[in-house]
N, C-alpha and C. Protein backbone atom coordinates (compact mmCIF):
# COMPACT_ATOMS: atom_id res chain seq x y z
N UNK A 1 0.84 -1.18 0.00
CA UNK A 1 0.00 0.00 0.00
C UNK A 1 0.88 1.24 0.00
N UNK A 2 0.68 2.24 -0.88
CA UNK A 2 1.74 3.77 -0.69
C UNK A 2 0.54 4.11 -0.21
N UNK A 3 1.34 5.02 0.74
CA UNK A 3 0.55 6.39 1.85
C UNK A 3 1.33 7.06 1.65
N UNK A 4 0.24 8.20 1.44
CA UNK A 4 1.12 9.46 0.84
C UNK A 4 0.33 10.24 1.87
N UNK A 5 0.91 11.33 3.07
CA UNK A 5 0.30 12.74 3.67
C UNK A 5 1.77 13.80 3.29
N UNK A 6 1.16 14.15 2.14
CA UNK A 6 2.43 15.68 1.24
C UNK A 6 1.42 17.06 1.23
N UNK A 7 2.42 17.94 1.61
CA UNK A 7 1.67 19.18 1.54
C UNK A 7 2.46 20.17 0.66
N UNK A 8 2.53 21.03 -0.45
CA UNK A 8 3.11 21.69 -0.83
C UNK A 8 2.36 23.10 -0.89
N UNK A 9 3.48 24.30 -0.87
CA UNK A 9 2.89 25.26 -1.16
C UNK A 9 4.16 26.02 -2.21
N UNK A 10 3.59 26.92 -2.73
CA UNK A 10 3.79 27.93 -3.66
C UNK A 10 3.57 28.91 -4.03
N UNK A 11 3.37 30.52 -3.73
CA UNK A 11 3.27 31.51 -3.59
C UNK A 11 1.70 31.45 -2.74
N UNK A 12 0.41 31.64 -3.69
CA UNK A 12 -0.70 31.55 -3.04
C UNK A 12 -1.32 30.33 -3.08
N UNK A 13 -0.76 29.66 -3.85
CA UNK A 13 -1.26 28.18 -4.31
C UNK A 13 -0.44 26.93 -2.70
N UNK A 14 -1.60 26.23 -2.09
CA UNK A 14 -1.29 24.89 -1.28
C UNK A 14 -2.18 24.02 -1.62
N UNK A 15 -1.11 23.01 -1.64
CA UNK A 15 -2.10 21.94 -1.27
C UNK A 15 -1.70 20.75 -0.04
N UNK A 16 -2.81 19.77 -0.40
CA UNK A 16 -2.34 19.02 1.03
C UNK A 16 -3.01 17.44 0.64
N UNK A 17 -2.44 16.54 -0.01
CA UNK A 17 -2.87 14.84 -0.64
C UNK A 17 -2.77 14.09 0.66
N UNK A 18 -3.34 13.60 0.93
CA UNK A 18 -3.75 12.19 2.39
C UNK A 18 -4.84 11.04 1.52
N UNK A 19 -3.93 9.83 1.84
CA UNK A 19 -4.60 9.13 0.67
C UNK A 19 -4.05 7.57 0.96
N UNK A 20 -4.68 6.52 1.39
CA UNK A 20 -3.87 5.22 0.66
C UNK A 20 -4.62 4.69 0.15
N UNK A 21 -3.30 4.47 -1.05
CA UNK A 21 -3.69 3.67 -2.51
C UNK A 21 -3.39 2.01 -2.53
N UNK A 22 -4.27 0.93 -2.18
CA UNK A 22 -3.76 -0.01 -2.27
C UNK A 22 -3.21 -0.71 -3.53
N UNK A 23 -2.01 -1.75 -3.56
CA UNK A 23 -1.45 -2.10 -5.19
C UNK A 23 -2.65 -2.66 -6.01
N UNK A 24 -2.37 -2.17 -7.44
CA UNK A 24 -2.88 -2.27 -8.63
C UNK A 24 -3.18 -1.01 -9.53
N UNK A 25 -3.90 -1.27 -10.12
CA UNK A 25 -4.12 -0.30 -11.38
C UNK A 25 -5.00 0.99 -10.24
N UNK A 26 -4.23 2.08 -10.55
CA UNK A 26 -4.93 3.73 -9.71
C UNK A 26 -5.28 4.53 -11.11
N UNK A 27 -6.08 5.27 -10.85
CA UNK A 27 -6.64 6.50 -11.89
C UNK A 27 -6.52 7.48 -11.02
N UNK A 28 -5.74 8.47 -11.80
CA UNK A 28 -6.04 9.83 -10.83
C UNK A 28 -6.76 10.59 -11.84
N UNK A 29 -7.85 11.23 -11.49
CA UNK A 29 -8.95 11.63 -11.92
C UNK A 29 -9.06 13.51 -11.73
N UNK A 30 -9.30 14.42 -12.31
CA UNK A 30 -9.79 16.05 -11.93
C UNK A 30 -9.62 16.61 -13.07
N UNK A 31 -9.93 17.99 -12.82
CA UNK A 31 -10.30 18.85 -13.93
C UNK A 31 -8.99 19.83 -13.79
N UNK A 32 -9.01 20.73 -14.76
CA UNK A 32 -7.83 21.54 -15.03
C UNK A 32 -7.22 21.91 -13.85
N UNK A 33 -5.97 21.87 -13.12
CA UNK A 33 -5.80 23.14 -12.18
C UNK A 33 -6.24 22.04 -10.77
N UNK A 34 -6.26 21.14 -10.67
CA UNK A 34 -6.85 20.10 -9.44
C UNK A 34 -5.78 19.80 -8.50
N UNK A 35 -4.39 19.92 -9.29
CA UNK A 35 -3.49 19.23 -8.55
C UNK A 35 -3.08 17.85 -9.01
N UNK A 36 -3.31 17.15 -9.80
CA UNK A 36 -3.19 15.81 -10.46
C UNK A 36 -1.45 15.79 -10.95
N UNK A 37 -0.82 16.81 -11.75
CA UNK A 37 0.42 16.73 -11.88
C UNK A 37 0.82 17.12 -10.32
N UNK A 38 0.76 18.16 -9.47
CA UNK A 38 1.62 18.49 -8.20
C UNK A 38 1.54 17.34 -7.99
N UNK A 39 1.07 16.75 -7.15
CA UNK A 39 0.86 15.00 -6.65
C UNK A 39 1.51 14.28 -7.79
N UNK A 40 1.46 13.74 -8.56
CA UNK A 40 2.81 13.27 -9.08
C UNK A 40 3.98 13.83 -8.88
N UNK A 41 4.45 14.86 -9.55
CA UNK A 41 5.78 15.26 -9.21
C UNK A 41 6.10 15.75 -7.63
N UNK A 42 5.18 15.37 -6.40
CA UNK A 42 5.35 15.27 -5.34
C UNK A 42 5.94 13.86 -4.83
N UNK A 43 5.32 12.97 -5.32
CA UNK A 43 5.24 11.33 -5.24
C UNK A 43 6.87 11.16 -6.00
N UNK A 44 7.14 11.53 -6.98
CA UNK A 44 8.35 11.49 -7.46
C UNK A 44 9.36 12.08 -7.15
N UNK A 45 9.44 13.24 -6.43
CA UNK A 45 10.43 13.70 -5.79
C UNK A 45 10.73 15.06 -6.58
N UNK A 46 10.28 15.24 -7.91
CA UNK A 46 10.45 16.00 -8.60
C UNK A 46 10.29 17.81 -8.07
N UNK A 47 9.26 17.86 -7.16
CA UNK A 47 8.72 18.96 -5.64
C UNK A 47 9.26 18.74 -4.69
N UNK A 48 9.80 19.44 -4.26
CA UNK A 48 10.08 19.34 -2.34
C UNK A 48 8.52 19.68 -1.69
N UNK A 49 8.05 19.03 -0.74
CA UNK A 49 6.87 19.22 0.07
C UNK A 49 7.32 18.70 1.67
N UNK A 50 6.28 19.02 2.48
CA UNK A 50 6.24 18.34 3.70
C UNK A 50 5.21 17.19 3.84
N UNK A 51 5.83 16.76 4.74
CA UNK A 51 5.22 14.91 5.33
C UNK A 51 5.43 13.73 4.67
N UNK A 52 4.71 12.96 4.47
CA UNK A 52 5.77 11.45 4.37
C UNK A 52 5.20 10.65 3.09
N UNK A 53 5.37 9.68 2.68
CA UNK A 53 5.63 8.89 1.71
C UNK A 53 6.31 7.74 2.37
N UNK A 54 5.35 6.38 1.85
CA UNK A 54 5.89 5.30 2.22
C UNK A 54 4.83 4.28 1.80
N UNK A 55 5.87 3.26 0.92
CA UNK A 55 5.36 2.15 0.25
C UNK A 55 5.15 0.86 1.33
N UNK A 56 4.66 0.18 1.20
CA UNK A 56 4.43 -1.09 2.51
C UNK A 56 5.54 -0.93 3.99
N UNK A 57 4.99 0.50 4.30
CA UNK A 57 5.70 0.90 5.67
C UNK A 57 7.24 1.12 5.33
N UNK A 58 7.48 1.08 4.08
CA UNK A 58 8.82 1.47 3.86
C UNK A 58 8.79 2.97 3.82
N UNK A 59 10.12 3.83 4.20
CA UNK A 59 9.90 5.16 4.05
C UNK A 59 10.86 5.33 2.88
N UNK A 60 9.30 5.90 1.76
CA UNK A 60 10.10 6.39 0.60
C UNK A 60 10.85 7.65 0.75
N UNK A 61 10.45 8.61 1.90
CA UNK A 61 10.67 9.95 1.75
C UNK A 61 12.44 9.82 1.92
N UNK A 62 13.15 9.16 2.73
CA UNK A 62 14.22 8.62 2.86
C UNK A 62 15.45 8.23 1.90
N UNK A 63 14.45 7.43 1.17
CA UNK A 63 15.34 6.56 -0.38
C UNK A 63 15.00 7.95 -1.35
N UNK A 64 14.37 8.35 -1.74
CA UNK A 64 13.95 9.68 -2.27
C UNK A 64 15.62 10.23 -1.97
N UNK A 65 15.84 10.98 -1.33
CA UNK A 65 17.05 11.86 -0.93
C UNK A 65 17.99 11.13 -1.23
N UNK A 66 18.44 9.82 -1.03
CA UNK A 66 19.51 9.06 -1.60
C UNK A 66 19.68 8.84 -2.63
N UNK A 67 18.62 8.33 -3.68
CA UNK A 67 18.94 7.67 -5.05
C UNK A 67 18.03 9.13 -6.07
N UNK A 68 18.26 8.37 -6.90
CA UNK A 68 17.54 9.26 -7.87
C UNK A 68 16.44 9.89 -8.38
N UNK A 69 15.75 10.94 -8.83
CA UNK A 69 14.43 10.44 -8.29
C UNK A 69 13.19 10.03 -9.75
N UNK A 70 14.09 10.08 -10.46
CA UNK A 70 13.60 9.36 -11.62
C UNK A 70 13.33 7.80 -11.30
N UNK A 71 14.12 7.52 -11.00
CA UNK A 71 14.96 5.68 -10.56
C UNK A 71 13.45 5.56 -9.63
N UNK A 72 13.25 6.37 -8.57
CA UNK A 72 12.56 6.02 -7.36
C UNK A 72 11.38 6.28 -8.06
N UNK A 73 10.48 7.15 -8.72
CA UNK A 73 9.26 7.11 -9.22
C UNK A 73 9.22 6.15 -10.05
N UNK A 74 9.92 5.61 -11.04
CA UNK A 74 9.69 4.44 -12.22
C UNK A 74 9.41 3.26 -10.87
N UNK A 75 9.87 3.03 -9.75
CA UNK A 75 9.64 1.93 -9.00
C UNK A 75 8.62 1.94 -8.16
N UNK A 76 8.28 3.15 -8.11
CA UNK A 76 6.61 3.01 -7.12
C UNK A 76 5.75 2.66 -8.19
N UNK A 77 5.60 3.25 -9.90
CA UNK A 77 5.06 2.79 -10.51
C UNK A 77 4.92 1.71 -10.64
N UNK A 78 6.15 0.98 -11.10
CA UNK A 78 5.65 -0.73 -11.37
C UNK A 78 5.68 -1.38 -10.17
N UNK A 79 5.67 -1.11 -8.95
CA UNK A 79 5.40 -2.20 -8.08
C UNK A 79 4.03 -1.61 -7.87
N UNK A 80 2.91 -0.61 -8.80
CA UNK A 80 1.66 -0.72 -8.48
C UNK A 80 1.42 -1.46 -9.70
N UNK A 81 1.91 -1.54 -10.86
CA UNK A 81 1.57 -2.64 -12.18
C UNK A 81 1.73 -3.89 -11.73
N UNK A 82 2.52 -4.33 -10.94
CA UNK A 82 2.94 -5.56 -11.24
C UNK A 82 2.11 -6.51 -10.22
């Protein structure tokens, strides 16, 4: 299961994702301007935000800062494909 509680902000713009996604196929779903890319490139590392991230109690927010963060989003992906 990833649990994601990320909050980002940006001039007047915040947001704040609390959410677990259990493995398999996810749809992220909204209309223009929803937040659907922030939350990805939050989940990927691609944003700095606050609070945590973590795949089956593993802490991604952790491996994030160490490895890459291309490397680390391609692997949350397919361990929800696979």
């Amino acid at each position: 299961m990833l649990k994601i509680d990320l909050s980002y902000s940006w001039g007047v713009f915040s947001a704040h994702y609390s959410v677990n996604i259990v493995t398999g196929l996810t749809t992220l779903l909204g209309g223009s301007g929803e937040g659907k890319s922030t939350l990805l490139q939050l989940i990927g590392g691609f944003l700095e935000g606050e609070g945590g991230l973590s795949f089956d109690g593993d802490n991604l927010q952790k491996k994030r800062l160490m490895s890459g963060r291309s490397r680390l989003f391609f692997k949350v992906i397919t361990c929800f494909l696979n």
